[in-house]
N, C-alpha and C. Protein backbone atom coordinates (compact mmCIF):
# COMPACT_ATOMS: atom_id res chain seq x y z
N UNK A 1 21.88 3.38 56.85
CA UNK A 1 20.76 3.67 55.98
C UNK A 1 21.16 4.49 54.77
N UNK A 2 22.12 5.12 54.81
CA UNK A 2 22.37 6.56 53.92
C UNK A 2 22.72 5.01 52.48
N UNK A 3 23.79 3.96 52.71
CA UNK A 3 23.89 3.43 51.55
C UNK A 3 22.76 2.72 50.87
N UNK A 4 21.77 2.09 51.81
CA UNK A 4 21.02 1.45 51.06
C UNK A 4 19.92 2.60 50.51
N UNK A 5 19.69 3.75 50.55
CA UNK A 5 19.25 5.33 49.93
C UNK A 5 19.84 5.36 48.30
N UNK A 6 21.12 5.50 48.63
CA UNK A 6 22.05 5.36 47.71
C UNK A 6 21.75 4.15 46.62
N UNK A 7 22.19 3.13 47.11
CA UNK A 7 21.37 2.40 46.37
C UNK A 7 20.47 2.02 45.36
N UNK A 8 19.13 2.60 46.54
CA UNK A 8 17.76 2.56 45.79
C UNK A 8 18.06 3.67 44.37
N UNK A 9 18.54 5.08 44.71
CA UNK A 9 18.48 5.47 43.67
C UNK A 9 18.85 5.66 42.68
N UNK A 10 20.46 4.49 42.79
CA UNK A 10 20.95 4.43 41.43
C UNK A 10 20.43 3.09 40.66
N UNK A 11 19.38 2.36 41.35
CA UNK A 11 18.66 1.41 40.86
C UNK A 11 17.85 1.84 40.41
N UNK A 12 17.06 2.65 40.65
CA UNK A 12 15.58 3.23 39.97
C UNK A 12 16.33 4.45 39.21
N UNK A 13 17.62 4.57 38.89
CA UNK A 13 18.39 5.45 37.70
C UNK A 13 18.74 5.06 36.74
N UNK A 14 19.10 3.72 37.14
CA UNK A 14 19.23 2.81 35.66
C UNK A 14 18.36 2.06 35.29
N UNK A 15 17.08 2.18 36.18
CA UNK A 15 16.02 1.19 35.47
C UNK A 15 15.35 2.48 33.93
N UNK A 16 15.29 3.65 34.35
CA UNK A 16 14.88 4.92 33.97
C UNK A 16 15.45 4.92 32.66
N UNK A 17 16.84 4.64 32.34
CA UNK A 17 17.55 5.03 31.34
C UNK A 17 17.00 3.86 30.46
N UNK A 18 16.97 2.48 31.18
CA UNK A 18 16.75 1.43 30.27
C UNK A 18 15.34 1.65 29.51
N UNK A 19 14.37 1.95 30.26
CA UNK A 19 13.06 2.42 29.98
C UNK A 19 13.10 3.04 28.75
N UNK A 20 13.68 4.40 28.78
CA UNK A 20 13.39 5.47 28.28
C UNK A 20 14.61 4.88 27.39
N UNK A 21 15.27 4.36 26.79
CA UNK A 21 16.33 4.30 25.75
C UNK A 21 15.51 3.72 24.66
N UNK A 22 15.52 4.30 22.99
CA UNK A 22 14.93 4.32 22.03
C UNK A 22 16.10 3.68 21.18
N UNK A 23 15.52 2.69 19.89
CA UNK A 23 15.48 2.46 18.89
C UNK A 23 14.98 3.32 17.87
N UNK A 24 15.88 3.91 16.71
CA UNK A 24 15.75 4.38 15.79
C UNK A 24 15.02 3.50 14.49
N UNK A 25 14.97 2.27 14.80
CA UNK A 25 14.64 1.57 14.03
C UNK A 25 13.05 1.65 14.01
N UNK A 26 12.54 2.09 15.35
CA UNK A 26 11.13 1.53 16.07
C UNK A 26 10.34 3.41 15.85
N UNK A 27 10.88 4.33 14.55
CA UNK A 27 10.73 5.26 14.73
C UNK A 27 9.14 5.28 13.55
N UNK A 28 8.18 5.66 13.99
CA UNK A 28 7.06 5.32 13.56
C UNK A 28 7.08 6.27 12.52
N UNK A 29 7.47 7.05 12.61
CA UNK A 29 7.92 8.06 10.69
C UNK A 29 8.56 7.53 9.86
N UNK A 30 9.34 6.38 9.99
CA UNK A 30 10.22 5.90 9.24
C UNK A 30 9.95 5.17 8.46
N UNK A 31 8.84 5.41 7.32
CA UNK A 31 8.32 4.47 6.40
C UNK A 31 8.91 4.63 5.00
N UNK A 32 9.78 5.02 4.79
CA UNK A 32 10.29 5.34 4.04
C UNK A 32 10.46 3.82 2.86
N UNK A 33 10.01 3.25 1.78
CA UNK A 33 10.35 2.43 1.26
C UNK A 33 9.34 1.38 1.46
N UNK A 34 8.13 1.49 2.52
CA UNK A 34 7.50 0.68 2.90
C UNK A 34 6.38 -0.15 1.71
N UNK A 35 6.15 -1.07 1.31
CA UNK A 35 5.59 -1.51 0.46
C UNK A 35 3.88 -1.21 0.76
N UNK A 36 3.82 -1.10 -0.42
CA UNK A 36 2.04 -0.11 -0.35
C UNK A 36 1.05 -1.40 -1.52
N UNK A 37 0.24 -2.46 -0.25
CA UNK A 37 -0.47 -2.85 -0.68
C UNK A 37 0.49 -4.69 -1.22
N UNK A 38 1.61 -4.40 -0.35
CA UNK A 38 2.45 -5.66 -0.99
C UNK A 38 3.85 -5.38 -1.82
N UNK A 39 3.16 -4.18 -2.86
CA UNK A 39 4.16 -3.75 -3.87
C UNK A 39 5.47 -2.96 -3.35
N UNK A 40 6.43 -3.64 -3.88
CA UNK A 40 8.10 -3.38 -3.38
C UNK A 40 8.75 -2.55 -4.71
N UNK A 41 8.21 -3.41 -5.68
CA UNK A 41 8.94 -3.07 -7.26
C UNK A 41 7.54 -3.52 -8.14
N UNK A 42 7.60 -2.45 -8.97
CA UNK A 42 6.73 -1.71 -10.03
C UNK A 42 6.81 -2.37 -11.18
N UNK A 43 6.25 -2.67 -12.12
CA UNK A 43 6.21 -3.52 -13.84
C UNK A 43 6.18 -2.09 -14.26
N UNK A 44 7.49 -0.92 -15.09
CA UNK A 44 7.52 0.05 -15.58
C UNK A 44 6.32 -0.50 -16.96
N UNK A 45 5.02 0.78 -16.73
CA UNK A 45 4.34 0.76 -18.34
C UNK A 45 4.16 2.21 -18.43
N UNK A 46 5.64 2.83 -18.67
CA UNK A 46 5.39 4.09 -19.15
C UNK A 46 5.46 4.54 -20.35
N UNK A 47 6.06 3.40 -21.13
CA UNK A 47 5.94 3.92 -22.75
C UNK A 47 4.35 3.82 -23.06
N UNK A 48 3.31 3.49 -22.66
CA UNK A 48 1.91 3.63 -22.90
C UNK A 48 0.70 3.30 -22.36
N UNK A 49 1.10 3.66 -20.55
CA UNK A 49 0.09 3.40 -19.89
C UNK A 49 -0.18 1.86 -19.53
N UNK A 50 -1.20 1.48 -18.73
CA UNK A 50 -0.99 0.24 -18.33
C UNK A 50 -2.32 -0.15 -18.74
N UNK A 51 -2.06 -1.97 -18.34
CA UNK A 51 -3.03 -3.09 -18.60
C UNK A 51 -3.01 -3.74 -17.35
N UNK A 52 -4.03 -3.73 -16.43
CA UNK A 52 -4.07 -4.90 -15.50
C UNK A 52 -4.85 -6.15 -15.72
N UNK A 53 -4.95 -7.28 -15.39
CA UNK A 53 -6.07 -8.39 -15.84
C UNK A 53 -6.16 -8.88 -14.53
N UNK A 54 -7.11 -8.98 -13.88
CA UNK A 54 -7.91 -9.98 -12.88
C UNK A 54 -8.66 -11.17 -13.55
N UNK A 55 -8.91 -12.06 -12.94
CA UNK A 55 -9.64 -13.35 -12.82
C UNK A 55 -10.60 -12.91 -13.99
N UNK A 56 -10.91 -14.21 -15.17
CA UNK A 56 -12.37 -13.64 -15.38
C UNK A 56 -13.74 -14.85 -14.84
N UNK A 57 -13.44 -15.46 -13.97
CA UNK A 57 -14.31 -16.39 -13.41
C UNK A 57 -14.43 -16.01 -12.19
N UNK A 58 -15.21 -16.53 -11.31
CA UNK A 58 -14.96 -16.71 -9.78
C UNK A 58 -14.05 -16.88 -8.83
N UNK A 59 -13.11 -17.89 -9.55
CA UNK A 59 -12.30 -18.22 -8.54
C UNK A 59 -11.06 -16.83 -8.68
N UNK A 60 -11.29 -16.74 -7.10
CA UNK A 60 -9.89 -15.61 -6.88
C UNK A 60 -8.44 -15.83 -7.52
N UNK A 61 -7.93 -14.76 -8.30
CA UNK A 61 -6.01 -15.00 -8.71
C UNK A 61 -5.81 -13.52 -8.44
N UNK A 62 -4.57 -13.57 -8.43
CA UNK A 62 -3.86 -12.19 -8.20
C UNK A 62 -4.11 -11.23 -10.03
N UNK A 63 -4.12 -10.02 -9.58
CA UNK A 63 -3.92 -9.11 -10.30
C UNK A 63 -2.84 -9.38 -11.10
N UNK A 64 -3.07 -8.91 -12.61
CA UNK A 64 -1.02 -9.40 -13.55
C UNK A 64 -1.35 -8.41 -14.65
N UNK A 65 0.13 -7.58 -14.45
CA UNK A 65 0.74 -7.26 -13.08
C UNK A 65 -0.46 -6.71 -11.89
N UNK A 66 0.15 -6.82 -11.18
CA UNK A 66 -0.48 -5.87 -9.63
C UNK A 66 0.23 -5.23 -9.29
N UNK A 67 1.55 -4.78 -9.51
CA UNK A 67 2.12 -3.37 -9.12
C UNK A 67 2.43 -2.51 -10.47
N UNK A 68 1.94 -1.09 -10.57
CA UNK A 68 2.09 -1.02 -11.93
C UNK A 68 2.97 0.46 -11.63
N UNK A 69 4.01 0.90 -12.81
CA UNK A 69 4.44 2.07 -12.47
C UNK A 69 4.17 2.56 -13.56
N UNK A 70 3.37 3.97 -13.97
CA UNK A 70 3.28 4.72 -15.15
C UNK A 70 3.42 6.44 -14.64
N UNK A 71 3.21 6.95 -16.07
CA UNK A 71 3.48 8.83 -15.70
C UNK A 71 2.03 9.59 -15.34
N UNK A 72 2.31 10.43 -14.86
CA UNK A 72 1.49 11.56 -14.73
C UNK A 72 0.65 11.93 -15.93
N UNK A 73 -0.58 11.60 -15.67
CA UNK A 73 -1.30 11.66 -16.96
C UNK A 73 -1.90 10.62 -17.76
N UNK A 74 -1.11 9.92 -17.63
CA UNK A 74 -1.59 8.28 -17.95
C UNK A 74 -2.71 7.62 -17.42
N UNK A 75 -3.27 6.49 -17.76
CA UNK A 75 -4.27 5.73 -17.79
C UNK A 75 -3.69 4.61 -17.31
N UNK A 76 -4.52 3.67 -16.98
CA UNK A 76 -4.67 2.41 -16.68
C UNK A 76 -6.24 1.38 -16.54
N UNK A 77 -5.72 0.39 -17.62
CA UNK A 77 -7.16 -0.13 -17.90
C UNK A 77 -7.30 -1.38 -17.18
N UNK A 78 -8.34 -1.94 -16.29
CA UNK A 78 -8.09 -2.87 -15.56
C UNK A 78 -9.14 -3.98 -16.67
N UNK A 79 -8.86 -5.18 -16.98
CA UNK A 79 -10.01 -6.00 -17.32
C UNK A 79 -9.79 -7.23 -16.44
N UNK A 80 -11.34 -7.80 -15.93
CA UNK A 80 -11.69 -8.63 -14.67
C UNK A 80 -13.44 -8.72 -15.02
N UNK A 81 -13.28 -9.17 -14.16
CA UNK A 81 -15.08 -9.69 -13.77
C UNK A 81 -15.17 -9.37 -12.85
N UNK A 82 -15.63 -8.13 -13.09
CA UNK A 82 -15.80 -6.89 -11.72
C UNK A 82 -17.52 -7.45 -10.73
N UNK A 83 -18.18 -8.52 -11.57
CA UNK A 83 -19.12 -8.45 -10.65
C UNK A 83 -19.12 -9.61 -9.56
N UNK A 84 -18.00 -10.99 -10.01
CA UNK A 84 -17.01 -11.68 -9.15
C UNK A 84 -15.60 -10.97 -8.19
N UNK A 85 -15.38 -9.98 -8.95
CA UNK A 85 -14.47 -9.37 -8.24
C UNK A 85 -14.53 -7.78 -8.22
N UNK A 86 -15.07 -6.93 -7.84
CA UNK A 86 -15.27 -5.65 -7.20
C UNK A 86 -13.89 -4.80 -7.35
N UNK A 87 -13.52 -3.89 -8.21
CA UNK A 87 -12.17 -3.33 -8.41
C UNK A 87 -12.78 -2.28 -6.72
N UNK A 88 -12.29 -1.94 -6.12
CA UNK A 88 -12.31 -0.66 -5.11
C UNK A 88 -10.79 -0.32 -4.25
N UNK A 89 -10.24 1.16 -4.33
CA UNK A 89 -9.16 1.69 -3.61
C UNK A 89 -9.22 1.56 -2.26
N UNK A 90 -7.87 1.13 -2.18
CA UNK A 90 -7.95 0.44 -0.86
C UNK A 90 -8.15 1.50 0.27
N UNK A 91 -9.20 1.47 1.13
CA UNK A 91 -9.46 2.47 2.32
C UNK A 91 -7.84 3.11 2.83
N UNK A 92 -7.31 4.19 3.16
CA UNK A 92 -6.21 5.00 3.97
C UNK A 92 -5.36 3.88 3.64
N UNK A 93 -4.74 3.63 2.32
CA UNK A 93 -3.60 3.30 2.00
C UNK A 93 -2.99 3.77 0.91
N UNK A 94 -1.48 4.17 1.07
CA UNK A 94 -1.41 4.95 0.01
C UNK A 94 -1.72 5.86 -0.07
N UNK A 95 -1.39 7.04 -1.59
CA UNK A 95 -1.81 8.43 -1.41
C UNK A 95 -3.38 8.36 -1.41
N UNK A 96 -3.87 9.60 -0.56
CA UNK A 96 -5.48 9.72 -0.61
C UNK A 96 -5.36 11.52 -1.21
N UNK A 97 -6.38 11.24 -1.94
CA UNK A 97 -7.54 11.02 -2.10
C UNK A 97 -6.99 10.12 -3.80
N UNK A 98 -7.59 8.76 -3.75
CA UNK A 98 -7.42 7.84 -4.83
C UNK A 98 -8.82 7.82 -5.89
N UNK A 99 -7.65 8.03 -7.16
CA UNK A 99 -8.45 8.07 -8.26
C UNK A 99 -9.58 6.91 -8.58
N UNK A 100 -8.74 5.87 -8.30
CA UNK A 100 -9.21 4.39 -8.42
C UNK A 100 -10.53 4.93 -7.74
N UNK A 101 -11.85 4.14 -9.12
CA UNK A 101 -13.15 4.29 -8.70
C UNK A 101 -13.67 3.02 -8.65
N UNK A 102 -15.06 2.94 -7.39
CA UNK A 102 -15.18 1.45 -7.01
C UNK A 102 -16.22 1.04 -8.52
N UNK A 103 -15.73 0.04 -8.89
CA UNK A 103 -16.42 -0.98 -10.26
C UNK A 103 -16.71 -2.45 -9.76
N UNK A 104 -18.15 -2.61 -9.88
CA UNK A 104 -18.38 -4.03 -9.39
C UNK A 104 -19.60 -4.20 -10.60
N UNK A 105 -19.52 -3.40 -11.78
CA UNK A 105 -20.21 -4.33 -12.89
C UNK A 105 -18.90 -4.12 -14.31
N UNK A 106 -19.42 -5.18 -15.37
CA UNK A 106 -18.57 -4.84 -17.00
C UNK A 106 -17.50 -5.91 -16.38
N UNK A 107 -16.50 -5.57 -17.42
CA UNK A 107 -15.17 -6.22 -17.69
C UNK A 107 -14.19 -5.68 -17.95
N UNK A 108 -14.64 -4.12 -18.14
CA UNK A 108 -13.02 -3.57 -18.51
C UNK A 108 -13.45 -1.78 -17.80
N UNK A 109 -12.47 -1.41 -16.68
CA UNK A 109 -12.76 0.01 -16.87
C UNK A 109 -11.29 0.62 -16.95
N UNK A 110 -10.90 1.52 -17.48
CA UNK A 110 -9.71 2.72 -17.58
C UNK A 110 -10.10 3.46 -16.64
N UNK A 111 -8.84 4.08 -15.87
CA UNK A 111 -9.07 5.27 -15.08
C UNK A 111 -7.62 6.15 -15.61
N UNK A 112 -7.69 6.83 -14.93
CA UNK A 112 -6.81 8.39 -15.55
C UNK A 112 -6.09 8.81 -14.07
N UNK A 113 -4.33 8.78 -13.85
CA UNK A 113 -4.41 9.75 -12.86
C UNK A 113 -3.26 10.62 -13.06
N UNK A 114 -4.12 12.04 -12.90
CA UNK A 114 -3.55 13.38 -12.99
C UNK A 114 -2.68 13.79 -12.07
N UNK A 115 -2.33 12.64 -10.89
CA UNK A 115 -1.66 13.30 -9.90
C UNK A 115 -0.25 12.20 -9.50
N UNK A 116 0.50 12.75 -8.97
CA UNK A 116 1.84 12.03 -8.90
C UNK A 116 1.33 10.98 -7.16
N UNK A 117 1.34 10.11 -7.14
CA UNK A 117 1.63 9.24 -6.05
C UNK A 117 1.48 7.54 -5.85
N UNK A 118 1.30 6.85 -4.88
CA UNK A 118 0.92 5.44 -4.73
C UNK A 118 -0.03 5.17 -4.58
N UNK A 119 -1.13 4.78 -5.37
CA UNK A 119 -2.44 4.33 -5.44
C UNK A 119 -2.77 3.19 -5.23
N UNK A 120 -3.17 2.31 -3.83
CA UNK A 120 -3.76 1.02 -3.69
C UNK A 120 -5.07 0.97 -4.27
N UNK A 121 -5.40 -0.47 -4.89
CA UNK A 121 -6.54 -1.02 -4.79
C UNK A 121 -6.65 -2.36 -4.70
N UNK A 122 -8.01 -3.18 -4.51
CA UNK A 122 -7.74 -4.47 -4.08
C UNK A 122 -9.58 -5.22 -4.62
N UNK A 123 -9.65 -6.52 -4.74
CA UNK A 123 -10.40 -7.08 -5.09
C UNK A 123 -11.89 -6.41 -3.38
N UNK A 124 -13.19 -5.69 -3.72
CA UNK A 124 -13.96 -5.96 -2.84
C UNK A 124 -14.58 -7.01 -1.89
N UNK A 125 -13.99 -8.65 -2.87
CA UNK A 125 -14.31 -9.25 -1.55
C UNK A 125 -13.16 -10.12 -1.43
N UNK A 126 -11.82 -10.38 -2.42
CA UNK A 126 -10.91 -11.01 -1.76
C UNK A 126 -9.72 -9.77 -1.54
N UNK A 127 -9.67 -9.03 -0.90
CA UNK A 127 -9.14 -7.99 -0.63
C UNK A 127 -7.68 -8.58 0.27
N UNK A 128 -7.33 -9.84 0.74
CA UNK A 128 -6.17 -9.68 1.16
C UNK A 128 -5.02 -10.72 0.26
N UNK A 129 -6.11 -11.10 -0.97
CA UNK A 129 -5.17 -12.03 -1.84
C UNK A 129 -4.96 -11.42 -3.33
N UNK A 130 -6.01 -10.71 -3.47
CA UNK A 130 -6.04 -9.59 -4.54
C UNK A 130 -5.85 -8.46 -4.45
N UNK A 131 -4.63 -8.15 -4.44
CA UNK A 131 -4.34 -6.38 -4.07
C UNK A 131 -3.35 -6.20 -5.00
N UNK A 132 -3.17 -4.32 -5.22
CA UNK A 132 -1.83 -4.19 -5.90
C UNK A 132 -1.84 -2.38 -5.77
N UNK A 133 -1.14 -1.93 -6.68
CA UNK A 133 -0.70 -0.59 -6.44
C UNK A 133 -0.56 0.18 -7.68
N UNK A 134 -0.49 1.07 -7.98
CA UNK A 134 -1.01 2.01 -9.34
C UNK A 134 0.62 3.39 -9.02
N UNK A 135 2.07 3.33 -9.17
CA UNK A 135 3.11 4.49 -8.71
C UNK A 135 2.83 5.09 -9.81
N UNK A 136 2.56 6.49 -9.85
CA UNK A 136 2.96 7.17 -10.77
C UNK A 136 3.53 8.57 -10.58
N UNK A 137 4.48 8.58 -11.39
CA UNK A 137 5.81 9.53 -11.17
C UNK A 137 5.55 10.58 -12.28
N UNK A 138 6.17 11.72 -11.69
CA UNK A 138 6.16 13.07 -12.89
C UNK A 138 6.70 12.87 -14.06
């Protein structure tokens, strides 16, 4: 009996290790680089702030550009047919608290942001084909 004891517990010793052995890869902090809203790489408009254009009809198109990178302080003017397409920041993505304000009438609004980070926003009702991101750096 003493070996099959033996046994059991170097079986349920290496099941333990297998269990409990981690991937660094699978490390849920590790977002480092993670694309916010799609966006990987930025259209630099820091010599004077940015221009986004959405759809001006009904039918859904992507944001151009939709990833935008500008400075601290800068603006960005979106023109669309906000009452076909709803500008609003995308809920807990990206830095919060987001400047991006929700617009679902007009054709053109500017916003302003005073603060350094990654700002999602996305079309209110085609929100997983119309999205993009607002980086802005010091």
């Amino acid at each position: 009996m003493h070996g099959i004891f033996t046994w059991v517990v170097l079986g349920c010793s290496a099941f333990a290790l297998a269990c409990t052995s981690t991937n660094p890869q699978d490390d849920a902090g590790s977002d480092a680089g993670a694309a916010i809203n799609g966006c990987t790489t930025y259209t630099d408009m820091t010599a004077s702030g940015g221009t986004i254009t959405g759809p001006s009809t009904a039918t859904p198109a992507q944001y151009s550009p939709n990833c935008v990178h500008i400075k601290v302080g800068q603006s960005v003017t979106w023109n669309s047919d906000f009452s076909n397409h709803p500008l609003v920041p995308t809920s807990g993505v990206g830095t919060q608290p987001n400047p991006i304000t929700a617009t679902s009438t007009g054709s053109s609004v500017t916003i302003a942001f005073p603060n350094a980070g990654t700002f999602a926003y996305n079309c209110g009702i085609h929100s997983s084909i119309m999205l993009g991101a607002v980086e802005v750096t010091p």
